[in-house]
N, C-alpha and C. Protein backbone atom coordinates (compact mmCIF):
# COMPACT_ATOMS: atom_id res chain seq x y z
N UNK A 1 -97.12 76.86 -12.75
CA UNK A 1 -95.82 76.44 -12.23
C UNK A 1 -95.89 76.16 -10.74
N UNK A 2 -96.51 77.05 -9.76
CA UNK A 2 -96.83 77.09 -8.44
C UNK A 2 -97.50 78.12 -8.14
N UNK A 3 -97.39 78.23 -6.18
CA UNK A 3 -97.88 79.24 -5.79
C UNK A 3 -96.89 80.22 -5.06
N UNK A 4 -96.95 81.62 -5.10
CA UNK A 4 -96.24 82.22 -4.26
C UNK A 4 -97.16 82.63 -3.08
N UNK A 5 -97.16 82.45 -2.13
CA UNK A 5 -97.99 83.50 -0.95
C UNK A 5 -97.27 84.38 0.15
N UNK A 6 -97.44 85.78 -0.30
CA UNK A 6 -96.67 86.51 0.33
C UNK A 6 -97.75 86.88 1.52
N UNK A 7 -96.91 87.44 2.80
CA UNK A 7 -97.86 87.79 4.04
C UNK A 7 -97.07 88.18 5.16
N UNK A 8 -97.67 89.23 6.04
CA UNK A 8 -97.24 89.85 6.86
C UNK A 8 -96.15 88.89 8.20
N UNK A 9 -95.33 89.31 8.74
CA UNK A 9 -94.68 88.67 9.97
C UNK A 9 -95.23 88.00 10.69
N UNK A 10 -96.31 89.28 10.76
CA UNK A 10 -97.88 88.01 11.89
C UNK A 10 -98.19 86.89 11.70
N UNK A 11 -98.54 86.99 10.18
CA UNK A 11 -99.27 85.79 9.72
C UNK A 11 -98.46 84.48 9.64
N UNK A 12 -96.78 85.11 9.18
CA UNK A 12 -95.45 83.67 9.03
C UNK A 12 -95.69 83.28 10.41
N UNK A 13 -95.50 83.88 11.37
CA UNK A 13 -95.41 83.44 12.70
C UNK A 13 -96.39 82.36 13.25
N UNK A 14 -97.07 82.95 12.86
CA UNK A 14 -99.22 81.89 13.33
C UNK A 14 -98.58 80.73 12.08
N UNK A 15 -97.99 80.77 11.09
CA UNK A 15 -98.13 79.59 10.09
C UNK A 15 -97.81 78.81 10.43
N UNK A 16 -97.84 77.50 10.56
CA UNK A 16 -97.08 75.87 10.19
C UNK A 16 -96.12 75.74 9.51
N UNK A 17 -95.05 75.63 9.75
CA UNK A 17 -94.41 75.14 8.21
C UNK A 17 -95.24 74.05 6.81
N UNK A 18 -94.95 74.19 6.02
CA UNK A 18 -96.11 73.40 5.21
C UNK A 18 -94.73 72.63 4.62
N UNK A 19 -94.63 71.20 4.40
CA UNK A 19 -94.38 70.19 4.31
C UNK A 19 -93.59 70.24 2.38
N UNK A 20 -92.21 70.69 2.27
CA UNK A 20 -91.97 70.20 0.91
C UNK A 20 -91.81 72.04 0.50
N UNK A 21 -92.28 72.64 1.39
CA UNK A 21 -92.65 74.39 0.79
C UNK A 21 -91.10 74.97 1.14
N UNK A 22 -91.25 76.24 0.89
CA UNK A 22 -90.30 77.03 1.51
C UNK A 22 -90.78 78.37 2.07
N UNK A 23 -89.74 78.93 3.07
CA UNK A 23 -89.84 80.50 3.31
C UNK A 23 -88.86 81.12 2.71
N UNK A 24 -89.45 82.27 3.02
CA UNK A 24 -88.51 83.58 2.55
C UNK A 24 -88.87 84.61 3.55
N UNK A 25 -87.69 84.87 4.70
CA UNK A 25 -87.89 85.49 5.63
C UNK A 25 -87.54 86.86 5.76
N UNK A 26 -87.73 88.17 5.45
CA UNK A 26 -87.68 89.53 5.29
C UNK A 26 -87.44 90.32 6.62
N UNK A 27 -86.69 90.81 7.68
CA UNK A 27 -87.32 91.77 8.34
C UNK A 27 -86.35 92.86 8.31
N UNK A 28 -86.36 93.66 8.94
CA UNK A 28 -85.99 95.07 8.85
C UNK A 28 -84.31 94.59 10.17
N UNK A 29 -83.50 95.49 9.69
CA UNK A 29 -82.38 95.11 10.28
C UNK A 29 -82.40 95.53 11.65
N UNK A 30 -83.43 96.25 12.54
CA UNK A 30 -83.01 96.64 13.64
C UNK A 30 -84.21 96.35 14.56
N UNK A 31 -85.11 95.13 13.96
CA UNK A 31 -86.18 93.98 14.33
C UNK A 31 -85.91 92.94 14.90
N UNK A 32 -86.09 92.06 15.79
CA UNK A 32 -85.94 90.93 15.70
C UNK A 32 -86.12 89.94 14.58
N UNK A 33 -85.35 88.30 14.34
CA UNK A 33 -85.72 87.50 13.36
C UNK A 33 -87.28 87.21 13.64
N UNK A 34 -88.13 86.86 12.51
CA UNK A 34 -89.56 86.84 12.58
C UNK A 34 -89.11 85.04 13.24
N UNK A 35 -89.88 84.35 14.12
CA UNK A 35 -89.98 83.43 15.09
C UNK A 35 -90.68 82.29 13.95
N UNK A 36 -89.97 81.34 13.25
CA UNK A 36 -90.58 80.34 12.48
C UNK A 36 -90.05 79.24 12.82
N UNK A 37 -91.26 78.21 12.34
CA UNK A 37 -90.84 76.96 12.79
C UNK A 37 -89.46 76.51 11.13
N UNK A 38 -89.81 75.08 11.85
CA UNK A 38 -88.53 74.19 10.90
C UNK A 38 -89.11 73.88 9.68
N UNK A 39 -88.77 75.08 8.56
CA UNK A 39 -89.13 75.01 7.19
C UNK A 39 -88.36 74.30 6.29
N UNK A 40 -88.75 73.41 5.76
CA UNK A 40 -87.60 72.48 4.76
C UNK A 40 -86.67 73.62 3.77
N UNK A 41 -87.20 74.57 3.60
CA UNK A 41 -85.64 75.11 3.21
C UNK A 41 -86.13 76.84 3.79
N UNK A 42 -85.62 77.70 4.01
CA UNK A 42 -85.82 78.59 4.69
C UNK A 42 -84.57 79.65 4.52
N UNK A 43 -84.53 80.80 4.64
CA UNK A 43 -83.53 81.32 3.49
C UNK A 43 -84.43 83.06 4.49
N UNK A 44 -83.25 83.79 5.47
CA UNK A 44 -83.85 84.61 6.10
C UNK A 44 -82.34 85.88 5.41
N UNK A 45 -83.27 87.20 5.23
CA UNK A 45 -82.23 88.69 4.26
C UNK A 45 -83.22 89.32 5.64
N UNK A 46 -82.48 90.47 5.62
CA UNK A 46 -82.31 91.59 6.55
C UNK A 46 -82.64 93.28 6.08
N UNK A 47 -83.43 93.86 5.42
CA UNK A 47 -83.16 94.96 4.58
C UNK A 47 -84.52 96.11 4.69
N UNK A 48 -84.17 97.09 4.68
CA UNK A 48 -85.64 98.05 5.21
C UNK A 48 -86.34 98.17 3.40
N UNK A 49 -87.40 98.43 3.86
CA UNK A 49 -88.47 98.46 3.12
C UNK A 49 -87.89 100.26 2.59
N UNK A 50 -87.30 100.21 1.49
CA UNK A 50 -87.26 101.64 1.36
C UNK A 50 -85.99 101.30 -0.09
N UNK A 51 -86.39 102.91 -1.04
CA UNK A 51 -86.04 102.38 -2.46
C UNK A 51 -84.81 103.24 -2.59
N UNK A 52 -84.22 102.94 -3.93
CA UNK A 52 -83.33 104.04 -4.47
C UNK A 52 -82.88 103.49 -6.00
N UNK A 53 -82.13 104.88 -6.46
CA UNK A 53 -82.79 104.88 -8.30
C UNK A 53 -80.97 105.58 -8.37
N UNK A 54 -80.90 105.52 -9.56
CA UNK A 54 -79.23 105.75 -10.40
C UNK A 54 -79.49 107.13 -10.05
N UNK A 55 -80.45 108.07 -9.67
CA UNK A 55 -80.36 109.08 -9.43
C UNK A 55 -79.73 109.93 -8.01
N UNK A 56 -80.61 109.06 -7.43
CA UNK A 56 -80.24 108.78 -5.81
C UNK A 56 -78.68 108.77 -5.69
N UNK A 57 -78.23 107.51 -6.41
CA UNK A 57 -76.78 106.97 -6.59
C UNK A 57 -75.75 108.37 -6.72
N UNK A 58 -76.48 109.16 -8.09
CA UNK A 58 -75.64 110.16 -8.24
C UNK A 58 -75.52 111.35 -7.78
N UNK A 59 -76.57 111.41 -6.90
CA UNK A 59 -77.38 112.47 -5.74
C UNK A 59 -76.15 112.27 -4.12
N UNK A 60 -75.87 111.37 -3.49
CA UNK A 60 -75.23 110.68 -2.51
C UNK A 60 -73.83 110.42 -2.81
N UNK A 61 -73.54 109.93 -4.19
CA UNK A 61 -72.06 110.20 -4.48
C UNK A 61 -71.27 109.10 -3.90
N UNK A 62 -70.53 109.26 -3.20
CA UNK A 62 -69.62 108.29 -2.19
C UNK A 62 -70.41 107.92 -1.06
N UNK A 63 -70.70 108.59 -0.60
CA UNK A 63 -72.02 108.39 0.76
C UNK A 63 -72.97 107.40 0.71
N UNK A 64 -73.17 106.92 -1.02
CA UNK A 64 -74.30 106.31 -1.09
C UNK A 64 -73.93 104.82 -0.21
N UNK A 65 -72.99 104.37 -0.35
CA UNK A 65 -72.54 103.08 1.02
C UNK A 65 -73.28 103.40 1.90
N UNK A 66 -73.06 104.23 2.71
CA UNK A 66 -73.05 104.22 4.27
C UNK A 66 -74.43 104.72 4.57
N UNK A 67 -74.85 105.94 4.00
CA UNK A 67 -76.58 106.13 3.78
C UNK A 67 -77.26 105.32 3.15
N UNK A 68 -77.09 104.24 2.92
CA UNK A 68 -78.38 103.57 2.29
C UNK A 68 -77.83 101.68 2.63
N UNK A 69 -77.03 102.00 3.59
CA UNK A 69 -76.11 100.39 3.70
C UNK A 69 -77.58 99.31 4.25
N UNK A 70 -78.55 99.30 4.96
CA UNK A 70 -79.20 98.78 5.27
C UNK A 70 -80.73 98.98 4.24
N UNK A 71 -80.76 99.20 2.61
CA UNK A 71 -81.54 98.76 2.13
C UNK A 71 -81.09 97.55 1.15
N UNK A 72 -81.72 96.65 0.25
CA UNK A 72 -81.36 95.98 -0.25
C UNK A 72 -79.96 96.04 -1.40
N UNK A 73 -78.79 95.24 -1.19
CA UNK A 73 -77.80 95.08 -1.86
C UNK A 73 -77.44 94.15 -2.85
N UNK A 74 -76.59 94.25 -3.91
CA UNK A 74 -76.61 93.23 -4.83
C UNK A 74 -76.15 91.74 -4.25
N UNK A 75 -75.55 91.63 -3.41
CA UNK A 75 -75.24 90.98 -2.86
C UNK A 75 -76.60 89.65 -1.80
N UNK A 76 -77.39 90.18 -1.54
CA UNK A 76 -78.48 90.30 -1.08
C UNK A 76 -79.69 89.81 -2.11
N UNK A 77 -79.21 90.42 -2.92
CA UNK A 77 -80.45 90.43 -4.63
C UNK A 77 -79.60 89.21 -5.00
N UNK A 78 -78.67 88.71 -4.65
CA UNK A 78 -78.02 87.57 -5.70
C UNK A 78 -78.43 86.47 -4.67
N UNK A 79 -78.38 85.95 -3.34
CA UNK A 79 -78.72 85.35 -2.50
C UNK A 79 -80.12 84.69 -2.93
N UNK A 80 -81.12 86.05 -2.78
CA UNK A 80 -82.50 85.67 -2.93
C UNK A 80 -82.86 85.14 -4.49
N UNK A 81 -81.76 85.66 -5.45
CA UNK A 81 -82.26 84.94 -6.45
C UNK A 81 -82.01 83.47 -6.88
N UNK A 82 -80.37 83.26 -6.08
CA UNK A 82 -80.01 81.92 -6.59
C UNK A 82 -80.90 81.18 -5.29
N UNK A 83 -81.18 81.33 -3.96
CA UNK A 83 -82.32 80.71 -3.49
C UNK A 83 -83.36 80.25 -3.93
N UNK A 84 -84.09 80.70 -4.53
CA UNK A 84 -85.23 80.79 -5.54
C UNK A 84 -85.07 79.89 -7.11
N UNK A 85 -83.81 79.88 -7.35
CA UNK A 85 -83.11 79.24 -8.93
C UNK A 85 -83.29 78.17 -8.09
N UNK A 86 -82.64 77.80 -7.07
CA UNK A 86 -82.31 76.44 -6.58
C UNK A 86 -83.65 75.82 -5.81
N UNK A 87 -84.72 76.58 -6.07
CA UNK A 87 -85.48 75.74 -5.42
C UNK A 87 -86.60 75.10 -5.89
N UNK A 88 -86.72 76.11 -7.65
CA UNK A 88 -87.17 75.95 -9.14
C UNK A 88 -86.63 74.64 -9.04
N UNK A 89 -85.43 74.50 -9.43
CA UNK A 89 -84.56 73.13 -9.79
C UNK A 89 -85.08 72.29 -8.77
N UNK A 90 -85.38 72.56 -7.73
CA UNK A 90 -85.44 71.19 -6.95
C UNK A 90 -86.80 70.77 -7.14
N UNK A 91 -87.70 71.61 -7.75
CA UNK A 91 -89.40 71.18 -7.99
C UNK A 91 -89.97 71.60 -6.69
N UNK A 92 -89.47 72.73 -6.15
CA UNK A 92 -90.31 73.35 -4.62
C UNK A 92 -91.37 74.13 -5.40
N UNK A 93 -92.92 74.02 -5.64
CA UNK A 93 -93.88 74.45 -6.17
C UNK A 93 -94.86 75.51 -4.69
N UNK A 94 -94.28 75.18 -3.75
CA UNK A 94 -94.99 76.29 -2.83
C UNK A 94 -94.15 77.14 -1.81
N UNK A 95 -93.66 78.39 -2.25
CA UNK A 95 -92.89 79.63 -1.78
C UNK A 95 -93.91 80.64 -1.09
N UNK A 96 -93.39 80.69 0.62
CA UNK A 96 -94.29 81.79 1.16
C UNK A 96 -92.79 82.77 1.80
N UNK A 97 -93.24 84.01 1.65
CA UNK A 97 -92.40 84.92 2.05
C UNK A 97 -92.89 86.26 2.37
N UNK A 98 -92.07 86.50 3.23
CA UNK A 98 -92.92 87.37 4.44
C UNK A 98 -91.92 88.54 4.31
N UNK A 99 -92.56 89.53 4.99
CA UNK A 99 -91.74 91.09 5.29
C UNK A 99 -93.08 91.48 6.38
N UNK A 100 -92.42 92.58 6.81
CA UNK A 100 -93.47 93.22 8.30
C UNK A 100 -94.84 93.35 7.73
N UNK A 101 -95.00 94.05 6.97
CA UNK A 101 -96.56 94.14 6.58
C UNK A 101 -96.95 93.07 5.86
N UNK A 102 -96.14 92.68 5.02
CA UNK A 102 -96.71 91.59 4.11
C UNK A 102 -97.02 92.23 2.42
N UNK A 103 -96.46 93.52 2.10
CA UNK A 103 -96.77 94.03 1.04
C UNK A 103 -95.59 94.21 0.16
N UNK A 104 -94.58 94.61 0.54
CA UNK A 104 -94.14 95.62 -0.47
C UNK A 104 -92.92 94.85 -0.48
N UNK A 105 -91.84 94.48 0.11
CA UNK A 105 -90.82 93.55 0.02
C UNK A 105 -90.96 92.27 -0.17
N UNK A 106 -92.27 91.75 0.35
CA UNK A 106 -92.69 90.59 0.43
C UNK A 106 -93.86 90.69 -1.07
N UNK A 107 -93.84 91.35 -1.54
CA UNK A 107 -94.79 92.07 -2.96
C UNK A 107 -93.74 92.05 -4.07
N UNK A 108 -92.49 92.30 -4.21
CA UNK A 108 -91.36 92.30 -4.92
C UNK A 108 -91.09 90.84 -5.24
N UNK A 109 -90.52 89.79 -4.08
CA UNK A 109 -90.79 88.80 -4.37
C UNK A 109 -91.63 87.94 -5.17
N UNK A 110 -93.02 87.97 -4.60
CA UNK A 110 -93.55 87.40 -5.57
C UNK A 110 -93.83 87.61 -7.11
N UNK A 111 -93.72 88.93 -6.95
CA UNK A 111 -93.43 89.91 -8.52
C UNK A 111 -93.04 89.62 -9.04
N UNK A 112 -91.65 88.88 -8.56
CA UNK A 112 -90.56 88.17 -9.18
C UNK A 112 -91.08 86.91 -9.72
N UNK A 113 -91.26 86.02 -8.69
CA UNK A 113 -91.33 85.04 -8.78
C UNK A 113 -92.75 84.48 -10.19
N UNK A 114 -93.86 85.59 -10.09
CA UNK A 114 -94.90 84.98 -11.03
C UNK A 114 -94.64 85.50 -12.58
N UNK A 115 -93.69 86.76 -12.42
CA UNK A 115 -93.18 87.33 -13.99
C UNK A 115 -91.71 86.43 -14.16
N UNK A 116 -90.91 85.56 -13.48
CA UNK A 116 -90.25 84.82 -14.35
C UNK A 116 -90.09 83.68 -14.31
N UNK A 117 -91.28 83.11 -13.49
CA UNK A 117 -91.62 81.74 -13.41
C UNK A 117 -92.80 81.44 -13.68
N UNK A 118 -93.70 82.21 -13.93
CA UNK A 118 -95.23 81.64 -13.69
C UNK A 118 -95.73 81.08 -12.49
N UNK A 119 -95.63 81.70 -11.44
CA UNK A 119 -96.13 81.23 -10.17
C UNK A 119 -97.66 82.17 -9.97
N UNK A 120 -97.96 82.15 -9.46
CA UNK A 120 -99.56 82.24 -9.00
C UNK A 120 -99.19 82.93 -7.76
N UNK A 121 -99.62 84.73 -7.25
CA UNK A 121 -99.75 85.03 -6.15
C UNK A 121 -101.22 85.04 -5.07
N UNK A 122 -100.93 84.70 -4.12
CA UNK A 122 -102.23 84.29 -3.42
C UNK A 122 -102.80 85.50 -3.15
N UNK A 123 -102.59 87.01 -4.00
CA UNK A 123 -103.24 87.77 -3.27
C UNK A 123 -102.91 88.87 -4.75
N UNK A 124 -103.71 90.28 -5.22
CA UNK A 124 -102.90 90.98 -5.71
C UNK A 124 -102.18 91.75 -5.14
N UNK A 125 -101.09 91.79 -6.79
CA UNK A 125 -99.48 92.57 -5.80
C UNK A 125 -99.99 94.14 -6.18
N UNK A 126 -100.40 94.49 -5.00
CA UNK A 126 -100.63 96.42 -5.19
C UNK A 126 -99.87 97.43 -4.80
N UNK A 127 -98.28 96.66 -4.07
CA UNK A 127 -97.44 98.10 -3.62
C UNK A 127 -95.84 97.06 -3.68
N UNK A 128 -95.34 96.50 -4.45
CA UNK A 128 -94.47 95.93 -4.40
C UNK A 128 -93.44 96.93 -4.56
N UNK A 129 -92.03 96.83 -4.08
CA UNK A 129 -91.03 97.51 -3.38
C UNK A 129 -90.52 97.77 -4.98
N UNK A 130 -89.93 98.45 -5.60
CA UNK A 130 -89.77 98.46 -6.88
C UNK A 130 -88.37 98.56 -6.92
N UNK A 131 -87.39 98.83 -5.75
CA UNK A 131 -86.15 98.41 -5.90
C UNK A 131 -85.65 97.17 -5.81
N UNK A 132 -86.51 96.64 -5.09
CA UNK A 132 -86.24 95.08 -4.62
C UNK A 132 -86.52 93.83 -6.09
N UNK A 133 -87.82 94.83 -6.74
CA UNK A 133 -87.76 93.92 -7.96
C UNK A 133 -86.83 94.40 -8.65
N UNK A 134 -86.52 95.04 -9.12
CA UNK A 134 -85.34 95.51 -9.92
C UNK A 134 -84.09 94.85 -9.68
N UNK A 135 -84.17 95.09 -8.27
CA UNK A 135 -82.79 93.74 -8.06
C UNK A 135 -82.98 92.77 -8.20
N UNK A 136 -84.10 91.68 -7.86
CA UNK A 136 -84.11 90.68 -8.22
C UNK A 136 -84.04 90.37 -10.00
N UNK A 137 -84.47 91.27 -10.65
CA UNK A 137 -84.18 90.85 -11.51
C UNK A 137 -83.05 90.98 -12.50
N UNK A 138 -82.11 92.07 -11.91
CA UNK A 138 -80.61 92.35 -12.29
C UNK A 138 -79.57 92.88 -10.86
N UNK A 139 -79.16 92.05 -10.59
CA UNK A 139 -78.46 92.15 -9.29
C UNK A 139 -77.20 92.96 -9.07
N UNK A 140 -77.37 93.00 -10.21
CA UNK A 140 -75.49 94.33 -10.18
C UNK A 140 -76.08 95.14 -10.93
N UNK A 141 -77.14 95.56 -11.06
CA UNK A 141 -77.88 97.08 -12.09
C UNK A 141 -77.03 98.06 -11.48
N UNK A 142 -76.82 98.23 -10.13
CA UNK A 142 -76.37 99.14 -10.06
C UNK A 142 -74.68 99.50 -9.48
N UNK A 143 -74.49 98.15 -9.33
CA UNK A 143 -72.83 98.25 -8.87
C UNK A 143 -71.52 98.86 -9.56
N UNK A 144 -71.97 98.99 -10.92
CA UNK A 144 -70.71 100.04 -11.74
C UNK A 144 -70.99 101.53 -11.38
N UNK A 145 -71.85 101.76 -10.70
CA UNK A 145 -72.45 103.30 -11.02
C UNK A 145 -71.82 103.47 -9.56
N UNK A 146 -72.09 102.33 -8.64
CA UNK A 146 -71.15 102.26 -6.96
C UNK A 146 -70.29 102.32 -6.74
N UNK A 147 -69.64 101.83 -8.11
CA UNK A 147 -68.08 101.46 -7.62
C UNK A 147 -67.53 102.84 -8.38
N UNK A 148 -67.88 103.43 -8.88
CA UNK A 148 -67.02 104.51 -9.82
C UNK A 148 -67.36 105.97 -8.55
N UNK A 149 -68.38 105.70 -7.53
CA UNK A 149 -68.17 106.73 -6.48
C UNK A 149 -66.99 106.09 -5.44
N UNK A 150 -67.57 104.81 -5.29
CA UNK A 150 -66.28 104.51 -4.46
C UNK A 150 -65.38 104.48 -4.36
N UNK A 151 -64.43 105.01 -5.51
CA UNK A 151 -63.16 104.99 -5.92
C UNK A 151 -62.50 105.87 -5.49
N UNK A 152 -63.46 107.16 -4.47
CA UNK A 152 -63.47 108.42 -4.02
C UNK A 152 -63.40 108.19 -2.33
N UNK A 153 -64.46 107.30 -2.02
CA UNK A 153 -63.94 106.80 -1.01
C UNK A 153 -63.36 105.70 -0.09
N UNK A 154 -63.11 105.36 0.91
CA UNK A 154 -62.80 104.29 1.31
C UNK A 154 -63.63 103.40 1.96
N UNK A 155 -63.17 102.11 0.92
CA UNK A 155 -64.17 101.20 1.47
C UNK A 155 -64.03 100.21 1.88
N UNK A 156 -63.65 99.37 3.01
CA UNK A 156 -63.14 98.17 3.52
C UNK A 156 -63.74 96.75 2.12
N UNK A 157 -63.04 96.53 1.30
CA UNK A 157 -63.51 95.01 0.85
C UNK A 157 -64.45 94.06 1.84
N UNK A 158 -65.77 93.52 1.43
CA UNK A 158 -65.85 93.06 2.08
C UNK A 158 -66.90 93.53 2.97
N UNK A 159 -66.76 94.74 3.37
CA UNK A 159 -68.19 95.40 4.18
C UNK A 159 -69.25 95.57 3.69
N UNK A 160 -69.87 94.65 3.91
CA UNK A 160 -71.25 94.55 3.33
C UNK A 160 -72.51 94.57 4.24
N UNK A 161 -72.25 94.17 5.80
CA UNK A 161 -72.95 94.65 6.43
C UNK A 161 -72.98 96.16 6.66
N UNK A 162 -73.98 96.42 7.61
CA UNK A 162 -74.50 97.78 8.06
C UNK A 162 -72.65 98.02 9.09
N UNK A 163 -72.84 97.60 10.20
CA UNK A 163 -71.90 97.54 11.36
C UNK A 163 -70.48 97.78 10.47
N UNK A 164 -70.53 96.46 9.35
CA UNK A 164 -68.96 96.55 8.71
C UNK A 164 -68.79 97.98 7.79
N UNK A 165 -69.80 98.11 7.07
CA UNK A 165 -69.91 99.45 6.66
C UNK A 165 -69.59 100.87 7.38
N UNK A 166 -70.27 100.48 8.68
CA UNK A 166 -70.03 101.70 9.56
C UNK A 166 -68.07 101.68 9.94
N UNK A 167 -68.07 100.49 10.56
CA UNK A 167 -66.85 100.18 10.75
C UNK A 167 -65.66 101.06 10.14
N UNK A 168 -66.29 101.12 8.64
CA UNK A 168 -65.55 101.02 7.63
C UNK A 168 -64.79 102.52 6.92
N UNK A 169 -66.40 102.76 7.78
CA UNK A 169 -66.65 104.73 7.41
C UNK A 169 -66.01 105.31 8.75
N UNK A 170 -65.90 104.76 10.03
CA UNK A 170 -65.24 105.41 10.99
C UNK A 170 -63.97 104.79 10.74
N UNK A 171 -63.36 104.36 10.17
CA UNK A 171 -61.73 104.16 10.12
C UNK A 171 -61.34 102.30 11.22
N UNK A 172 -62.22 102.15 11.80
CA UNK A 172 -62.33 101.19 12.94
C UNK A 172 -62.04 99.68 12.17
């Protein structure tokens, strides 16, 4: 079908844009944006490299918002997937996507991408983020289990960032 090549910040940065391809830009929310040139389609999420399970969920309770607001969200998981749908459809056959190391968020991705497309990773995937695939491949897995704590607390509609989240939890 194609290729995926996932790779560290370093390496997006040193890259070229390659002609007809796309990125997928990963970094950690309290990083700078990784510095890329003008990629014909380019598609940059914000989210730390770090997991959580229905257990977690029921471990954190109401809290789970605000403690875990800066790892990957369904919201986030729906972005990167209809990015990716839409770029299938358009016949984009070469996807590179990056996270800081180049493994494990940027390892999810392509995870994704070669188990439900048949893409080809340029490297093996040996530590892929296992929440991140999970979301990509069901993006509200866990939002009924969220919303039935949240009902406990208050949650601004809408806060989906970190800041709005916080916002949201100090009354502000």
């Amino acid at each position: 079908m194609g290729n995926v090549y996932f790779l560290s910040q370093q390496e997006a940065e040193r890259l070229a844009p390659v002609s007809s391809a796309a990125m997928i830009s990963i970094t950690d929310p309290d990083k700078p944006l990784a510095q890329l040139g003008q990629w014909d389609y380019l598609l940059r999420e914000s989210f730390y490299d770090g997991g959580y399970s229905r257990e977690t969920i029921h471990t954190m309770k109401e809290s789970f918002p605000f403690k875990y607001a800066s790892y990957i969200d369904s919201e986030q998981a729906q972005r990167l997937v209809a990015f990716l749908d839409c770029l299938i459809q358009q016949g984009v056959r070469e996807i590179y996507v990056h996270c800081y190391y180049g493994r494990s968020r940027s390892g999810a991705v392509a995870m994704f991408l070669r188990d439900k497309y048949g893409f080809t990773p340029n490297k093996e995937i040996d530590r892929p983020n296992r929440t991140v695939y999970k979301m990509l491949q069901n993006p509200q897995r866990y939002d009924e289990l969220i919303a039935c704590y949240a009902k406990k607390a208050t949650i601004v509609p809408g806060a989906t960032s970190f800041i709005g989240k916080l916002r949201a939890f100090l009354g502000l």
